[in-house]
Protein backbone atom coordinates (compact mmCIF):
# COMPACT_ATOMS: atom_id res chain seq x y z
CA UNK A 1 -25.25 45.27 -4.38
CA UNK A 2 -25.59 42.99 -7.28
CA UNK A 3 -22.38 43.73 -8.56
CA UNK A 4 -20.78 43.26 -5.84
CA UNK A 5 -22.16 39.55 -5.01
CA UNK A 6 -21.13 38.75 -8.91
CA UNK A 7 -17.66 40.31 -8.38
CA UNK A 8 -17.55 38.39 -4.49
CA UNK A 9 -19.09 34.87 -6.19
CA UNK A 10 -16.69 35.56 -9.01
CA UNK A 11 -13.49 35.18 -6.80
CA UNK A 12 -14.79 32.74 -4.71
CA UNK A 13 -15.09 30.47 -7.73
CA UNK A 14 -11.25 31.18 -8.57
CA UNK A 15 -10.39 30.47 -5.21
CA UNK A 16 -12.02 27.26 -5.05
CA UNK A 17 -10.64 26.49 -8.27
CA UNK A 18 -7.31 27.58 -7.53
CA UNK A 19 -7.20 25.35 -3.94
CA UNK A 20 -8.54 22.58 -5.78
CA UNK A 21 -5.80 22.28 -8.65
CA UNK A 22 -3.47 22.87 -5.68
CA UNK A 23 -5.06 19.71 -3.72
CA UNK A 24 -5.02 17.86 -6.96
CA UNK A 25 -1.33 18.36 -7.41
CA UNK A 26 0.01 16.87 -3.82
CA UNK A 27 -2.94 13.73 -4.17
CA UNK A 28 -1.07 13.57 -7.67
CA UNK A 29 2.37 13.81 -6.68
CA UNK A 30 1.95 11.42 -3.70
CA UNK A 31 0.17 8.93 -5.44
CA UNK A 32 3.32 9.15 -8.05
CA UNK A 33 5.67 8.65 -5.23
CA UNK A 34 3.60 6.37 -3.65
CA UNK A 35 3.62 4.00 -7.12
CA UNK A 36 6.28 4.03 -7.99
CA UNK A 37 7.88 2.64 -4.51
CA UNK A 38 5.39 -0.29 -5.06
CA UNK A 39 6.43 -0.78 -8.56
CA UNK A 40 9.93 -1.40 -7.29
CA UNK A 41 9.15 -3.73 -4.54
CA UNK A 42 6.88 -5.52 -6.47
CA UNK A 43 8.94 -5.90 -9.02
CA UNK A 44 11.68 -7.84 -6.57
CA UNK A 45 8.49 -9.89 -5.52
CA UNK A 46 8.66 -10.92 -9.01
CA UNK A 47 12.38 -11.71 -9.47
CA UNK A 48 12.32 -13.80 -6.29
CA UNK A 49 9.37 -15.90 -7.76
CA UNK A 50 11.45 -16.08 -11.12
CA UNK A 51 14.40 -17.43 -8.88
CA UNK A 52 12.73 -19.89 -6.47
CA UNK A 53 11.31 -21.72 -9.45
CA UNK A 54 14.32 -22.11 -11.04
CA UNK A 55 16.11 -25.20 -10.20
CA UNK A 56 19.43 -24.29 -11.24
CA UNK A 57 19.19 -20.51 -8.72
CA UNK A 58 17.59 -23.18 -6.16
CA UNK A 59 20.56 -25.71 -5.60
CA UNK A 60 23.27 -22.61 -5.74
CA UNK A 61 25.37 -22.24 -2.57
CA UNK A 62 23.09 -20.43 0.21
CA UNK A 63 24.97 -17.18 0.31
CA UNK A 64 25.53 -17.37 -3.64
CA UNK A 65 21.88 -18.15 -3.97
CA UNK A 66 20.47 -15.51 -1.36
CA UNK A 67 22.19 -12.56 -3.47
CA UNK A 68 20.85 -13.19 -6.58
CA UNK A 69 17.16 -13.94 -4.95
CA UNK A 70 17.05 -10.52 -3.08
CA UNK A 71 18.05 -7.34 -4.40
CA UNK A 72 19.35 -4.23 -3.18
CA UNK A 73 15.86 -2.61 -3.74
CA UNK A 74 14.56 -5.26 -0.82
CA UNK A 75 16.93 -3.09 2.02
CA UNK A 76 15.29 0.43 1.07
CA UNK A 77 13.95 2.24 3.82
CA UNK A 78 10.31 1.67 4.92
CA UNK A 79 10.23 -1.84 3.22
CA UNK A 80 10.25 -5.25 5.91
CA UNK A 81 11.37 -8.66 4.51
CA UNK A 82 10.90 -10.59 1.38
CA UNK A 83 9.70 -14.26 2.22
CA UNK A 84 9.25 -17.21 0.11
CA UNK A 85 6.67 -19.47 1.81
CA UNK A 86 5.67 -22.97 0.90
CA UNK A 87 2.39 -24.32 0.09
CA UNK A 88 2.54 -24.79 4.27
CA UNK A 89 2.80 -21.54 4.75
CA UNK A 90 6.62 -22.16 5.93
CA UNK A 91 9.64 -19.59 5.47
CA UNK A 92 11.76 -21.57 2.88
CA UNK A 93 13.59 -18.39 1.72
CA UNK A 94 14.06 -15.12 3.98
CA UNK A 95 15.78 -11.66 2.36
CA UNK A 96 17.13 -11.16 5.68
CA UNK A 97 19.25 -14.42 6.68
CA UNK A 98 20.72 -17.14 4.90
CA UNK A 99 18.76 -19.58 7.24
CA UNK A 100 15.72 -18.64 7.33
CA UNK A 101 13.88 -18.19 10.56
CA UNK A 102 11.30 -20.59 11.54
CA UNK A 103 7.75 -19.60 11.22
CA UNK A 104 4.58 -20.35 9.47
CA UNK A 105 2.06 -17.55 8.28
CA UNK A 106 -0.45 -19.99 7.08
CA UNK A 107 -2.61 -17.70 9.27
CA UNK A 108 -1.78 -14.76 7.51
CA UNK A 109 -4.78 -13.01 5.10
CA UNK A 110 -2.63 -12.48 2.27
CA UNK A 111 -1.83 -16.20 2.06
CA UNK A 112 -5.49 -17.44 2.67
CA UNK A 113 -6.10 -15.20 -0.43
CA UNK A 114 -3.71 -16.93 -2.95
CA UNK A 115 -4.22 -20.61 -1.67
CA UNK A 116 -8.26 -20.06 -1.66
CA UNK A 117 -8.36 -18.56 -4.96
CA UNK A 118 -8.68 -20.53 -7.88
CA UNK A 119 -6.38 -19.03 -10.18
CA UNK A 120 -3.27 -16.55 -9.37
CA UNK A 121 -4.66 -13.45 -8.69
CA UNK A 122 -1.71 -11.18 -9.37
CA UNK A 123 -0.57 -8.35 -7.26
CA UNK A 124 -2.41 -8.70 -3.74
CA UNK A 125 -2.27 -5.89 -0.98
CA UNK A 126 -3.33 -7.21 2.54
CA UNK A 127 -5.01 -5.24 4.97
CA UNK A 128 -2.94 -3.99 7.87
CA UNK A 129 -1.38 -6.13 10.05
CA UNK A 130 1.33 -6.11 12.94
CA UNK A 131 4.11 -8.16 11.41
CA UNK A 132 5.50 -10.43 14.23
CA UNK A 133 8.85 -11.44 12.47
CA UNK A 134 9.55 -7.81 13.07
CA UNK A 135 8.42 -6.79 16.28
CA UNK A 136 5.02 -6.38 15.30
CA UNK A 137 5.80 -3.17 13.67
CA UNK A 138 2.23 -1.96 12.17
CA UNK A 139 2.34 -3.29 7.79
CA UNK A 140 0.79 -4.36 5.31
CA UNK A 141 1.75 -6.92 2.63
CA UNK A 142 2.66 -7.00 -0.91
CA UNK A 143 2.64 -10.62 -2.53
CA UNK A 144 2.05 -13.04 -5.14
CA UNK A 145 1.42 -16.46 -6.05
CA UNK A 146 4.30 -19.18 -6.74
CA UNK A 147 2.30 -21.71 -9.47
CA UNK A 148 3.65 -25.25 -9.49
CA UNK A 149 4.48 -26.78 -12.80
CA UNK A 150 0.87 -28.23 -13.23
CA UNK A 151 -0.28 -24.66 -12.34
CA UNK A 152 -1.58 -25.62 -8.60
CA UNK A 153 -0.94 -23.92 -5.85
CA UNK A 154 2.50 -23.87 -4.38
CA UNK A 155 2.88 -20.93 -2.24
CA UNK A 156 3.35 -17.49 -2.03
CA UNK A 157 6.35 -14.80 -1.78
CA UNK A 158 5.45 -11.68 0.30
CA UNK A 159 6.99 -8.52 0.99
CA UNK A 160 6.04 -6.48 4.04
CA UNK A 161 5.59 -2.27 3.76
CA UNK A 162 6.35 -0.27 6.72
CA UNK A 163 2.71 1.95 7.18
CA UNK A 164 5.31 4.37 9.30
CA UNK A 165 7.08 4.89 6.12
CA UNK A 166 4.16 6.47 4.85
CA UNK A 167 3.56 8.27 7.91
CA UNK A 168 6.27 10.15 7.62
CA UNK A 169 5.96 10.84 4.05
CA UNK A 170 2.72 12.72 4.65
CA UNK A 171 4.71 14.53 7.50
CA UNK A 172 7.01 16.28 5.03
CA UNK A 173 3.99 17.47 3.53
CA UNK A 174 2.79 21.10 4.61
CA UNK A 175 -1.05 21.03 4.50
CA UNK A 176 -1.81 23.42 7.62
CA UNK A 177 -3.29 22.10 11.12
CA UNK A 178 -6.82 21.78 9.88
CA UNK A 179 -5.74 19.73 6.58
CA UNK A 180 -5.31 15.67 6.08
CA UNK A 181 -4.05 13.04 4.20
CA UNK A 182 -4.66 9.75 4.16
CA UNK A 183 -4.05 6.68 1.96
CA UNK A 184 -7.34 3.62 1.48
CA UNK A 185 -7.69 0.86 -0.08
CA UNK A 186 -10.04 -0.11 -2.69
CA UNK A 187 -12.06 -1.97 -0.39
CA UNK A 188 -12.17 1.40 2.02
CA UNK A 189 -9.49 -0.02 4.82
CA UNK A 190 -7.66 2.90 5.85
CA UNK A 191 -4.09 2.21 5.37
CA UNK A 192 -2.11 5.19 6.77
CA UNK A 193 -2.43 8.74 7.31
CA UNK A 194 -1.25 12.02 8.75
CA UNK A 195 -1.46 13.47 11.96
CA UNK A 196 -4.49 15.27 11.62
CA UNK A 197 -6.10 12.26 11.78
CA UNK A 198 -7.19 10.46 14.61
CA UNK A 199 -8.51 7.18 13.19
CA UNK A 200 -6.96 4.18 13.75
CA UNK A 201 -5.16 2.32 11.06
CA UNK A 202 -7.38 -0.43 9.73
CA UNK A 203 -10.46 1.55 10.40
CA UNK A 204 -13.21 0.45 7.70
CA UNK A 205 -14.50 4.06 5.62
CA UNK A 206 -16.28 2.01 2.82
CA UNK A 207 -19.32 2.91 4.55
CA UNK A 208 -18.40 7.07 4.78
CA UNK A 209 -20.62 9.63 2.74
CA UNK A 210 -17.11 10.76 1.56
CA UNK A 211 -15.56 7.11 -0.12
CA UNK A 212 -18.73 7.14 -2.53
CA UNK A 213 -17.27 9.39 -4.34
CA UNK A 214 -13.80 8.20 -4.66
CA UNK A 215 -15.08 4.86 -5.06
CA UNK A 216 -14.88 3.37 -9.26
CA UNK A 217 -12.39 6.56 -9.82
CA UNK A 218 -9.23 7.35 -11.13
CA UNK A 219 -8.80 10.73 -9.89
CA UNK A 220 -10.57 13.91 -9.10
CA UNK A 221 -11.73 16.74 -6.73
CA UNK A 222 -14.89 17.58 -4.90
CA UNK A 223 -16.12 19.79 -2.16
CA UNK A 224 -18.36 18.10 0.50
CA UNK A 225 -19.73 18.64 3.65
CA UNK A 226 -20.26 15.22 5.14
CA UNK A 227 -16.71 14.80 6.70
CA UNK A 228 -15.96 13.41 9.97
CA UNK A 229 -15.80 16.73 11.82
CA UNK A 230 -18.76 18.23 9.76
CA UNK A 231 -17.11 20.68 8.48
CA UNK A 232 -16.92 21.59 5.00
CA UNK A 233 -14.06 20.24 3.21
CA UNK A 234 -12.60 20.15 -0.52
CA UNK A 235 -11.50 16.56 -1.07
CA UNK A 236 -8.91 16.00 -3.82
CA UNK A 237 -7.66 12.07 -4.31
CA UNK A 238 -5.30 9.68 -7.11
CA UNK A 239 -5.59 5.82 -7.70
């Protein structure tokens, strides 16, 4: 009999350890994809906030000007509109027209953030939001800070992140029905997810059993049985 538990414990150590190197590899991979699409957009954030503080890119011919602000990287699938916005909070420069439509999102979170803080806080990622320059398609935002000469505040460019275009990213991915991905913020907001799921986007986890242990982590794997269903689970995740 004792044999037989050490040979059954044996293998159910190898299993576990074989599902959770599997887990680790999709959170891995996805977090990869996921990364490096951010890079990309952030990094035409960055060009546009290069160009709209250049005088002699400012006072080019609109459609002249509009190309080099906005690159082709801007149109890829999943990603809204790029949007320079004065200290306002006024569309002065739109990746998606030449005259730029007429709104202010001095109301918006990820603009309170820059103006508010008292230095420029880098790369910010807003919590979800239904963008109403595009049908208020479920989002989030990607944006930075536009510094005046003197360093003051003098407002903010912002790209916008299609949460469906995760969605259907986890889709392609074949976990089983009992199986889930999902993608949180730092702070806990949950940001998108797969089917499985039936929380609603925006739904604060900071305060789930689970999230402590993500929480202050790169990456890593754990088995746990305080998930939302109560069952048993092996959680694998990737900053």
């Amino acid at each position: 009999l004792i044999f037989f538990l050490v040979i059954g414990y044996d293998f159910y150590r190898s299993t576990l350890a074989m599902n959770r190197q599997a887990a680790a590899n999709v959170a891995t991979l996805i977090g990869q994809d996921v990364a490096r699409n951010v890079e990309l957009f952030d990094l035409s954030i960055q060009s546009v906030i290069d160009g709209v503080t250049d005088p002699d890119i400012l006072y080019q011919e609109p459609g002249l000007r509009q190309k080099i602000l906005f690159d082709k990287s801007a149109t890829a699938p999943g990603l809204g509109a790029i949007v320079a916005l004065d200290e306002k909070g006024d569309i002065y420069m739109d990746s998606w027209s030449v005259n730029p439509r007429a709104e202010n999102l001095a109301d918006r979170e990820y603009f309170l953030a820059h103006k508010n803080a008292s230095r420029d806080i880098g790369l910010y990622i807003s919590q979800p939001f239904a963008a109403r320059l595009q049908g208020d398609i479920p989002s989030f935002s990607m944006s930075r800070r536009i510094n005046k000469p003197d360093g003051s505040f003098g407002g903010v460019v912002s790209g916008t992140i299609k949460i469906s275009y995760f969605e259907h990213l986890f889709a392609k991915v074949s976990l089983g029905q009992s199986n889930s991905l999902v993608m949180l913020k730092d702070n806990g907001t949950l940001i998108a997810h797969n089917e499985t799921i039936k929380a609603k986007v925006g739904a604060d986890w900071s305060s789930a059993p689970v999230f402590q242990h993500v929480a202050g982590h790169t990456k890593g794997a754990f088995v746990s049985d305080r998930s939302l269903d109560g069952i048993d689970r092996l959680y694998a995740f990737q900053r």
